[in-house]
Protein backbone atom coordinates (compact mmCIF):
# COMPACT_ATOMS: atom_id res chain seq x y z
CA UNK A 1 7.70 -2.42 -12.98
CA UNK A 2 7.55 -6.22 -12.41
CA UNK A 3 9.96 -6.27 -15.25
CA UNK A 4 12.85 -4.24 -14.13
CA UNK A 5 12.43 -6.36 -10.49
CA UNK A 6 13.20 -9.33 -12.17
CA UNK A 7 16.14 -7.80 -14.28
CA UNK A 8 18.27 -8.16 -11.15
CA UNK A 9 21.66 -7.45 -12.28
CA UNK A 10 20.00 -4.12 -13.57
CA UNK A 11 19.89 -3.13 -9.60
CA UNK A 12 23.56 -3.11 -8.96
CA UNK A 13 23.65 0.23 -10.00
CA UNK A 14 22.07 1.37 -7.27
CA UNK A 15 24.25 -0.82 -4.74
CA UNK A 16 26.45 0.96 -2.41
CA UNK A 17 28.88 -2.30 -3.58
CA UNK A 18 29.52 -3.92 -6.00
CA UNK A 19 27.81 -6.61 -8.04
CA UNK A 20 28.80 -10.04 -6.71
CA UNK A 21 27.86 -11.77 -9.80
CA UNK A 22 25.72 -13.46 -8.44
CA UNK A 23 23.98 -17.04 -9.30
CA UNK A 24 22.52 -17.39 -12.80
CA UNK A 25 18.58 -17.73 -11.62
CA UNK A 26 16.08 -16.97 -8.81
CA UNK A 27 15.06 -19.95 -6.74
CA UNK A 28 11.98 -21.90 -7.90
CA UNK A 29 8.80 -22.47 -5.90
CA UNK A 30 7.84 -26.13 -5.49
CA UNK A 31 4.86 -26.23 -3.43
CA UNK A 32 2.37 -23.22 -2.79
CA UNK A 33 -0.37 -23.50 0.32
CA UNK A 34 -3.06 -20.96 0.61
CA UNK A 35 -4.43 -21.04 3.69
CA UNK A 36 -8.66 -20.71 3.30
CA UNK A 37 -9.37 -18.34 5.98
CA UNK A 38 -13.07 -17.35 6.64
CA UNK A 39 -11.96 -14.01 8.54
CA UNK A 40 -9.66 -11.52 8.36
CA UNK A 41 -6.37 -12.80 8.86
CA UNK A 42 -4.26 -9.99 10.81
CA UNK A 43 -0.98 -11.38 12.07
CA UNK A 44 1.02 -13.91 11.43
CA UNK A 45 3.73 -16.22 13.47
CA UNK A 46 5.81 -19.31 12.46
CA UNK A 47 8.82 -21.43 13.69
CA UNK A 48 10.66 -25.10 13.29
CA UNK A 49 12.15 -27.79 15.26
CA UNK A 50 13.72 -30.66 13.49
CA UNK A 51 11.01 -31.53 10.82
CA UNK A 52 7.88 -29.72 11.73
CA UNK A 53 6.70 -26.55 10.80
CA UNK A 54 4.20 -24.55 13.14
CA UNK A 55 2.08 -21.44 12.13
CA UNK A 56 0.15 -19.01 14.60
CA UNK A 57 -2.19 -16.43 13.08
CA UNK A 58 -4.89 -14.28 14.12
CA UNK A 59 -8.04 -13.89 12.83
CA UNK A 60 -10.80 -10.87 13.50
CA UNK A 61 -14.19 -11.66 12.88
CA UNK A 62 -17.17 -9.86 11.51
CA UNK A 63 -18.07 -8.93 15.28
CA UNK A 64 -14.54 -7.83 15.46
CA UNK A 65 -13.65 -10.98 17.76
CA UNK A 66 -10.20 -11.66 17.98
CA UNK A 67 -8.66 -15.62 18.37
CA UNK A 68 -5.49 -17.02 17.50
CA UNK A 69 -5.07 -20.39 16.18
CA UNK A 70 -2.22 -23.06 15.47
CA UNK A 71 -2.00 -25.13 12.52
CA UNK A 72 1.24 -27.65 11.99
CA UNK A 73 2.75 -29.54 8.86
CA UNK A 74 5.18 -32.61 9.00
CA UNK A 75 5.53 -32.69 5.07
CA UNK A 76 7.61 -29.80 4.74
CA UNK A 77 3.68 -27.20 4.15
CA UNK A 78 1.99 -29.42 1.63
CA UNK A 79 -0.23 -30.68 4.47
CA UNK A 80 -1.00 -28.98 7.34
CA UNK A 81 -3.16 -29.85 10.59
CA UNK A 82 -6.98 -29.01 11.75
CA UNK A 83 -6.60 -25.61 13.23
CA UNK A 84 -6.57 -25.27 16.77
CA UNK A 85 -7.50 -21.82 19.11
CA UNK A 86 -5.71 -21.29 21.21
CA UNK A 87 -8.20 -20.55 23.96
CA UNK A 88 -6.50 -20.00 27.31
CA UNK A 89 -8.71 -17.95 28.93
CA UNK A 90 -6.19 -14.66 28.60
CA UNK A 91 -6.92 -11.48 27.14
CA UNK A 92 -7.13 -11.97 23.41
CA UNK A 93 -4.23 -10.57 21.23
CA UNK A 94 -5.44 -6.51 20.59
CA UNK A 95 -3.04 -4.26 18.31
CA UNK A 96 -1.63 -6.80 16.85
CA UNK A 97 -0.41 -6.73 13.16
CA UNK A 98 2.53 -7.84 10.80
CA UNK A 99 4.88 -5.32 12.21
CA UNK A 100 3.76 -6.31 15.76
CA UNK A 101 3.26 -9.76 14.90
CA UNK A 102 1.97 -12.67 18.05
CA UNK A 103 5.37 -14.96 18.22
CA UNK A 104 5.86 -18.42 18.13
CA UNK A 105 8.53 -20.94 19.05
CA UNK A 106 9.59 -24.31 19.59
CA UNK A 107 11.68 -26.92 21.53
CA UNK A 108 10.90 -30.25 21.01
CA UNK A 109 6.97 -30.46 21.34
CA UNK A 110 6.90 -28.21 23.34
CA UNK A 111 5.86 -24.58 22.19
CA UNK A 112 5.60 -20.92 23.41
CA UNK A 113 3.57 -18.06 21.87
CA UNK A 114 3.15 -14.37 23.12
CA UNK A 115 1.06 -11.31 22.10
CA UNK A 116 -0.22 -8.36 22.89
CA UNK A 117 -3.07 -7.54 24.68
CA UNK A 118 -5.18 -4.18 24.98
CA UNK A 119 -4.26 -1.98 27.89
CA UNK A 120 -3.73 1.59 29.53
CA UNK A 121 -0.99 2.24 27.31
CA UNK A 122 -0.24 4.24 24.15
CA UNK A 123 -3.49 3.73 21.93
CA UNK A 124 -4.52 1.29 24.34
CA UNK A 125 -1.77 -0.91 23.99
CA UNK A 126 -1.69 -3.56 26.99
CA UNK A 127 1.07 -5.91 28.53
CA UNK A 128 2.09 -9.25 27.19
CA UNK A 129 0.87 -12.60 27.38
CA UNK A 130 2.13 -16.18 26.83
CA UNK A 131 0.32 -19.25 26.27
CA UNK A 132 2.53 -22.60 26.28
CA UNK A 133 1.56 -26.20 24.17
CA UNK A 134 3.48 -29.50 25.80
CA UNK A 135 1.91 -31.71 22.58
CA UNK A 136 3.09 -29.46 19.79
CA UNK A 137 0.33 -27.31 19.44
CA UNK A 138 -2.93 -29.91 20.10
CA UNK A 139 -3.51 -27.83 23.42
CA UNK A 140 -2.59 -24.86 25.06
CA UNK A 141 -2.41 -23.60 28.55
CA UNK A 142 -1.73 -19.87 30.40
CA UNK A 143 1.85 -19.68 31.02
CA UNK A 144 3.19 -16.07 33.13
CA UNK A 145 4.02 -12.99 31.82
CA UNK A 146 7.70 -12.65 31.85
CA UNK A 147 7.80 -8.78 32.90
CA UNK A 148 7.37 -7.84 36.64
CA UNK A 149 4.14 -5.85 37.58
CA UNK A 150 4.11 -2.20 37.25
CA UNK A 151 7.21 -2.53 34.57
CA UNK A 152 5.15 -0.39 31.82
CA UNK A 153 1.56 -0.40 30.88
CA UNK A 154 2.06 -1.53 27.11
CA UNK A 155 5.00 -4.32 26.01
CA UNK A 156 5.05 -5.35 22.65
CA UNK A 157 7.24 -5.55 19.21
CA UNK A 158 8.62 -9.33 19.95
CA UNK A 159 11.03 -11.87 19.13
CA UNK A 160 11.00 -15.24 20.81
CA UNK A 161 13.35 -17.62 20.12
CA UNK A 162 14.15 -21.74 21.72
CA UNK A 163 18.41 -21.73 21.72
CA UNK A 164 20.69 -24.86 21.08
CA UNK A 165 20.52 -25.60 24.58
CA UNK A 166 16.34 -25.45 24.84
CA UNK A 167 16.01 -22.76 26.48
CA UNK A 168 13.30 -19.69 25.53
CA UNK A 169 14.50 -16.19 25.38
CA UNK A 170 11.99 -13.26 24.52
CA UNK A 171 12.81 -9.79 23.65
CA UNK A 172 10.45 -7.13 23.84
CA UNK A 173 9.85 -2.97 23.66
CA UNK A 174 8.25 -1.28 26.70
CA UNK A 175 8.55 2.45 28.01
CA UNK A 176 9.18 1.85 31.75
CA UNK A 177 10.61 5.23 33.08
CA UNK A 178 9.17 6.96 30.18
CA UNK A 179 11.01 5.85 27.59
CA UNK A 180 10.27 2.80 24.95
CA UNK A 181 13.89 0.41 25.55
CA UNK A 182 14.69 -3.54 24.49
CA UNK A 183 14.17 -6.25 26.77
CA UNK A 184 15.17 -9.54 27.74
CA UNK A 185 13.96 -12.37 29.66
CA UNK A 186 15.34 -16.40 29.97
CA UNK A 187 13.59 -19.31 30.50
CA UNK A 188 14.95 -22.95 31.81
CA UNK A 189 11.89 -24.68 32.14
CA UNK A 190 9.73 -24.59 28.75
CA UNK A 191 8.18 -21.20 29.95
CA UNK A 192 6.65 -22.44 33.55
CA UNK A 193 9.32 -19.15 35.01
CA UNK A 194 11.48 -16.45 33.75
CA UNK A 195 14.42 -15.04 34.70
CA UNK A 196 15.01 -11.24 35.77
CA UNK A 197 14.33 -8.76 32.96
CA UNK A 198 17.66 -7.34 31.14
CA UNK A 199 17.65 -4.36 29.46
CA UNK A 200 19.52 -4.22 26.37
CA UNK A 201 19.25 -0.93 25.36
CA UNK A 202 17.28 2.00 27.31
CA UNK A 203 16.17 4.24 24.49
CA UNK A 204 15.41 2.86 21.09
CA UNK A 205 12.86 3.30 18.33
CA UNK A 206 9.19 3.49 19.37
CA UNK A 207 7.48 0.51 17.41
CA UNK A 208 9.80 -1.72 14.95
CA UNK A 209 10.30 -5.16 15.40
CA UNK A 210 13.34 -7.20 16.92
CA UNK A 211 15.16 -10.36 15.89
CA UNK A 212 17.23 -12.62 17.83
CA UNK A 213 19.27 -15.56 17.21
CA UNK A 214 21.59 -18.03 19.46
CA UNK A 215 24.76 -20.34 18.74
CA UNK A 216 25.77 -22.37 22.20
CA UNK A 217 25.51 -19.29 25.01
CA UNK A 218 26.30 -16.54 22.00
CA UNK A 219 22.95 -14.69 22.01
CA UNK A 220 21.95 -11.61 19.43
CA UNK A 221 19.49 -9.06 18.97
CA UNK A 222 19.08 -6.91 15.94
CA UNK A 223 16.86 -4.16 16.43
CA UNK A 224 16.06 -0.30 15.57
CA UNK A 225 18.18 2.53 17.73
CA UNK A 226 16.82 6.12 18.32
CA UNK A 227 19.26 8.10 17.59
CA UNK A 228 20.34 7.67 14.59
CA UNK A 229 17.18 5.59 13.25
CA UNK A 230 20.02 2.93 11.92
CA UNK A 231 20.11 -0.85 12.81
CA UNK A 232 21.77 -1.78 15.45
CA UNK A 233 23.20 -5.03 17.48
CA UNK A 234 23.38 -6.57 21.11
CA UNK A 235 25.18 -9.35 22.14
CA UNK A 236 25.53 -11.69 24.85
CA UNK A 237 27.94 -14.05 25.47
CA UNK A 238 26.51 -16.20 28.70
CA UNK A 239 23.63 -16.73 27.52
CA UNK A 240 21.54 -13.88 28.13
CA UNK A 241 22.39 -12.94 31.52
CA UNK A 242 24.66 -9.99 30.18
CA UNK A 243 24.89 -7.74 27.11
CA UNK A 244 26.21 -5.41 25.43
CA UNK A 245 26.06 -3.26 22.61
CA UNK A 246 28.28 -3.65 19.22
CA UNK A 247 27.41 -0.67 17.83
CA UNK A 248 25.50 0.39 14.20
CA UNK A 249 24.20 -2.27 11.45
CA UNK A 250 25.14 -0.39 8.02
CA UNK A 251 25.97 3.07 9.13
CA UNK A 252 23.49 5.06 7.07
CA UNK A 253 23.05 8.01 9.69
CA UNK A 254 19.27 8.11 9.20
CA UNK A 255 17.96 11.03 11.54
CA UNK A 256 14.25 11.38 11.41
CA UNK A 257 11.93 12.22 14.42
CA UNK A 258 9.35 8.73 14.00
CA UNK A 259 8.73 5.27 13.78
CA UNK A 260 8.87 3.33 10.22
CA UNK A 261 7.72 0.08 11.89
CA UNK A 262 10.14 -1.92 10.03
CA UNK A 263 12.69 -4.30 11.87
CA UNK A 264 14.82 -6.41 10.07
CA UNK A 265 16.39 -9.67 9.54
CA UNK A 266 19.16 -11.45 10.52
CA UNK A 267 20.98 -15.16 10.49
CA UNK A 268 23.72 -16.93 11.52
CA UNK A 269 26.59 -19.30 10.34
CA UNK A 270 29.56 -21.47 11.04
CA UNK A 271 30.73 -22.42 14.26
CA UNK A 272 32.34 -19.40 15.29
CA UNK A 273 29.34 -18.47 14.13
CA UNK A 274 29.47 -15.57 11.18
CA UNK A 275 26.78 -13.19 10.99
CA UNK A 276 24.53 -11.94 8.44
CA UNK A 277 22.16 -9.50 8.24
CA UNK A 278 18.93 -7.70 6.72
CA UNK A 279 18.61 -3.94 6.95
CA UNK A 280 16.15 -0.98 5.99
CA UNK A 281 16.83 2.43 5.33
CA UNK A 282 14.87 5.23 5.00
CA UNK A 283 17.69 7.61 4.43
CA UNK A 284 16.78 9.00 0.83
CA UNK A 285 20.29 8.67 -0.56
CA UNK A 286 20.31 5.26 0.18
CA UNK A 287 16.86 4.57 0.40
CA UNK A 288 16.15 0.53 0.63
CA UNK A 289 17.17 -2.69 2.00
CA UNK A 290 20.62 -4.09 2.55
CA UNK A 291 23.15 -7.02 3.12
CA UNK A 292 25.73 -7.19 5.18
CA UNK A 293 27.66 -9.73 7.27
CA UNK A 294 30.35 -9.85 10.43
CA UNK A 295 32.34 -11.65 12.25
CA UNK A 296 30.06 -12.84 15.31
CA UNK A 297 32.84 -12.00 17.92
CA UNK A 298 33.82 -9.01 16.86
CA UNK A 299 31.45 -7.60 14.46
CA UNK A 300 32.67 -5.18 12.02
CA UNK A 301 30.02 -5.03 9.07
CA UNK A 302 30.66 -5.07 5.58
CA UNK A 303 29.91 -2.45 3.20
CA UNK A 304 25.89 -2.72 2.39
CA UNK A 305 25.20 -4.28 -0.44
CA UNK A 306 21.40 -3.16 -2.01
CA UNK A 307 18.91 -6.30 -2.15
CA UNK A 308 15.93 -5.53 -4.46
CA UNK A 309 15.27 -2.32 -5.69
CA UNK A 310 14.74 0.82 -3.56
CA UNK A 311 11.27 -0.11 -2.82
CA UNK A 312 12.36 -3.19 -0.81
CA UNK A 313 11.66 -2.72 2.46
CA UNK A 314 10.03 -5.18 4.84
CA UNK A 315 12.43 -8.87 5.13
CA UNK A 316 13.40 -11.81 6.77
CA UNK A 317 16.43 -13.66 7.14
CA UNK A 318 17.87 -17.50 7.79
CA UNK A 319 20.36 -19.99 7.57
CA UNK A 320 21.02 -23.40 6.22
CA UNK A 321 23.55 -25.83 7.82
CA UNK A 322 25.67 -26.26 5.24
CA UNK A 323 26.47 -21.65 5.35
CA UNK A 324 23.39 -21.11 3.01
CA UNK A 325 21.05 -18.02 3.06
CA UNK A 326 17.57 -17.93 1.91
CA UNK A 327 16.21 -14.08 2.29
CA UNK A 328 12.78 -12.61 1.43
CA UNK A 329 11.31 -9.20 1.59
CA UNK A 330 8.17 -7.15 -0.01
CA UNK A 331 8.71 -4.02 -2.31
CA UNK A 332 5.22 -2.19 -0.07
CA UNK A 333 2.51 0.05 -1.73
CA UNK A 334 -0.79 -1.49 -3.06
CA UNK A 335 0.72 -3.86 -5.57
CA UNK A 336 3.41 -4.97 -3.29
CA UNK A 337 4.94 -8.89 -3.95
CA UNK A 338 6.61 -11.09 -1.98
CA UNK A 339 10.55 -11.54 -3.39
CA UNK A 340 13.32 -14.54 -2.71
CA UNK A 341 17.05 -15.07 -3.05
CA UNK A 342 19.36 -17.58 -2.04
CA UNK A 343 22.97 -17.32 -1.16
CA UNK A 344 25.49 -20.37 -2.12
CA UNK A 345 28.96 -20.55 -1.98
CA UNK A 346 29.23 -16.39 -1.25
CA UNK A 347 26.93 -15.41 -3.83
CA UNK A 348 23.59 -13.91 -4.02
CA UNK A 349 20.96 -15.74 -6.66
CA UNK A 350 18.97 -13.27 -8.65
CA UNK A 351 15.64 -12.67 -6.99
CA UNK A 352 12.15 -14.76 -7.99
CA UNK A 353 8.49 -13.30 -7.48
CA UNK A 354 7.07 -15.96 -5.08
CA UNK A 355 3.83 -14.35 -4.34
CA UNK A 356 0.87 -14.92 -6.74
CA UNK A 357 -0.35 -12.41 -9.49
CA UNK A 358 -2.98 -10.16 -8.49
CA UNK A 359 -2.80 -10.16 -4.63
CA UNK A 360 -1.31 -7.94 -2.70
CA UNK A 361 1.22 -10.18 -0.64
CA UNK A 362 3.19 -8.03 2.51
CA UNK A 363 5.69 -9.33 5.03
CA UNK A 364 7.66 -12.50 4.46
CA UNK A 365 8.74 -15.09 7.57
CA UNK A 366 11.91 -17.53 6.40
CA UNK A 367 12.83 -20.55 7.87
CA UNK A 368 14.81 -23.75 6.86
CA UNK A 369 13.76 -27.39 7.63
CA UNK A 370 14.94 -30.87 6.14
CA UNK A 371 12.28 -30.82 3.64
CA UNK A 372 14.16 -27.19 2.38
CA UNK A 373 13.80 -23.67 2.36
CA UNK A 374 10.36 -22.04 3.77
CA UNK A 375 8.50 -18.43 3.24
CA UNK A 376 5.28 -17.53 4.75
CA UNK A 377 3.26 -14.07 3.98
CA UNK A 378 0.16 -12.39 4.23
CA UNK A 379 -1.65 -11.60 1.58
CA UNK A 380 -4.99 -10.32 0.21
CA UNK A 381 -6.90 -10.57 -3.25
CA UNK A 382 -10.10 -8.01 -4.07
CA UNK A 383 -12.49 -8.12 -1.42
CA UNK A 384 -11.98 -11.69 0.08
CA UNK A 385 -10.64 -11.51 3.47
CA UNK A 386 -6.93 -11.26 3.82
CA UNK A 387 -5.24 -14.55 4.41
CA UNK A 388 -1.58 -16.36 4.77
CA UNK A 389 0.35 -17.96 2.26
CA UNK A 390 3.56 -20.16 2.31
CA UNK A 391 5.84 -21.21 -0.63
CA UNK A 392 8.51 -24.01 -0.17
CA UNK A 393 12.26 -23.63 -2.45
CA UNK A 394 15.39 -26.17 -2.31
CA UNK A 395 18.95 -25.49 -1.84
CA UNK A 396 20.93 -26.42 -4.97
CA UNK A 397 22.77 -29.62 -4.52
């Protein structure tokens, strides 16, 4: 099976477009980090500003204690700092795992992170919480729960994000009035207050994850409607304060009555900007995960175009400055891998395994510093305790 994965120009077959041709080879792996984890490692979290790279994970103990710690790297993830708990005195993150992941992000040295906590919710799902870091993760404080009291008992399925200007926006799922809806909330000053709650979309999937990016006061959010179970996009121009929806990412007209807790990815490019997105399917004619890319003012998709075979499913999506893409995604099951691809000058690379033999490696997290191209996973090997990985790739010159 590894062996027709790496035959990528084998898959265009199954593409709904298209070959592109493509670039000759898969990117190559120059540094590999393994974190050593003594406990179960359980969710996973990471983000960039300027050089740095941060990583938030949670661990559960024998005792089934649950703590989430910080860890950062200047080198571009060959060295990486002491861990550090992040004990605020909240409620511990509860229910949280890699498709409800804790979130991290970053504006200068100053950081934000949010989970969930257990409640009187769904399966005893509980409301938010956010810690804040003003010395880039050394120490960490309570900051306030961006929702208003008595908005829903359970809030969950994140994205949070730092935009050009510095300011935090946070996305969310919660079922006030009885039905799970997307959420938004702003804030000016490094997470001390929020803004008023937004809601982008009223009635959408039960339990996949969200992704959001910004460009000046152009904000997006990719996320999973109801009905049809397709992708789809809102977007604000102001900054957050309004939105509106765009309509269906890759219109596969996937009905199905439940929740395949998979989000997807999405990036953005150019100055106008142009944007570019990661999508999952579960629609058995088209089963799998897809490109496709828009205009960011007026987005009108391309045709999908297949990444990976049809058991790709779970991905993650970013930019370079220069218009470059570096995406990564799992193929699931017990043997599942972690995959990458870049795109240069409008063509897709063939696909590398960057996950290690014999470990079962779920999940991927992209991001781009100046040291080059980043992808973090969990991962798990026999009966050690699972832990998280991160590989490092360049952009060709």
């Amino acid at each position: 099976m590894d062996l027709v994965k790496r035959l990528f120009p084998g898959l265009c077959a199954l593409a709904l477009t298209a070959c592109d041709g493509g670039m000759p080879g898969g990117p190559d792996v120059d540094h590999l980090h393994v974190h050593s984890a003594d406990n179960e490692v359980t969710s996973l979290a990471v983000t960039t500003d300027g050089a740095s790279l941060h990583v938030l994970w949670v661990e559960t103990d024998e005792d089934d204690q649950v703590r989430a710690y910080h860890s950062r790297s200047e080198d571009g993830g060959q060295d990486w700092s002491a861990p550090v708990a992040l004990d605020t005195g909240q409620a511990p993150p509860n229910r949280v795992q890699r498709s409800n992941d804790i979130r991290v992000a970053a504006h200068g040295e100053t950081l934000l992170a949010v989970w969930q906590t257990r409640g009187d919710g769904f399966a005893n799902s509980g409301p938010m919480v956010t810690a804040r870091s003003e010395d880039g993760g050394r120490s960490w404080e309570a900051a306030v729960n961006p929702g208003q009291p008595g908005d829903s008992a359970s809030q969950g399925f994140f994205d949070l994000q730092a935009d050009p200007e510095g300011r935090f926006h946070l996305v969310w799922l919660d079922n006030r009035g009885g039905q799970q809806g997307l959420h938004h909330a702003r804030s000016d000053d490094d997470g001390r207050t929020w803004s008023g709650v937004s809601t982008l979309d009223a009635a959408t999937c039960q339990c996949c994850w969200n992704t959001m990016r910004h460009a000046g006061d152009g904000s997006w959010v990719l996320y999973r409607d109801l009905s049809p179970r397709d992708m789809a996009l809102a977007a604000s121009a102001d900054g957050g304060d309004n939105w509106k929806a765009t309509g269906t990412v890759g219109a596969f007209d996937w009905n199905v009555d439940g929740c395949p807790h998979v989000g997807g990815g999405l990036a953005l490019t150019g100055d106008r900007p142009r944007l570019h997105a990661l999508v999952w399917t579960g629609e058995e004619k088209a089963l799998g995960l897809y490109y496709l890319e828009a205009d960011g003012q007026d987005p009108v998709w391309s045709a999908p175009r297949r990444m990976g075979s049809r058991d790709a499913r779970n991905s993650s999506l970013a930019s370079h400055r220069d218009g470059q893409l570096i995406a990564a995604w799992d193929d699931g099951g017990a043997d599942a891998r972690v995959y990458l691809a870049l795109r240069v000058d409008d063509r897709w690379s063939a696909e590398s395994i960057v996950s290690d033999a014999g470990v079962r490696a779920r999940h991927p997290l992209v991001l781009v510093t100046e040291h080059g191209a980043h992808v973090f996973w969990t991962q798990r090997s026999g009966d050690l305790p699972g832990t998280w990985a991160g590989a490092r790739t360049r952009f060709p010159e």
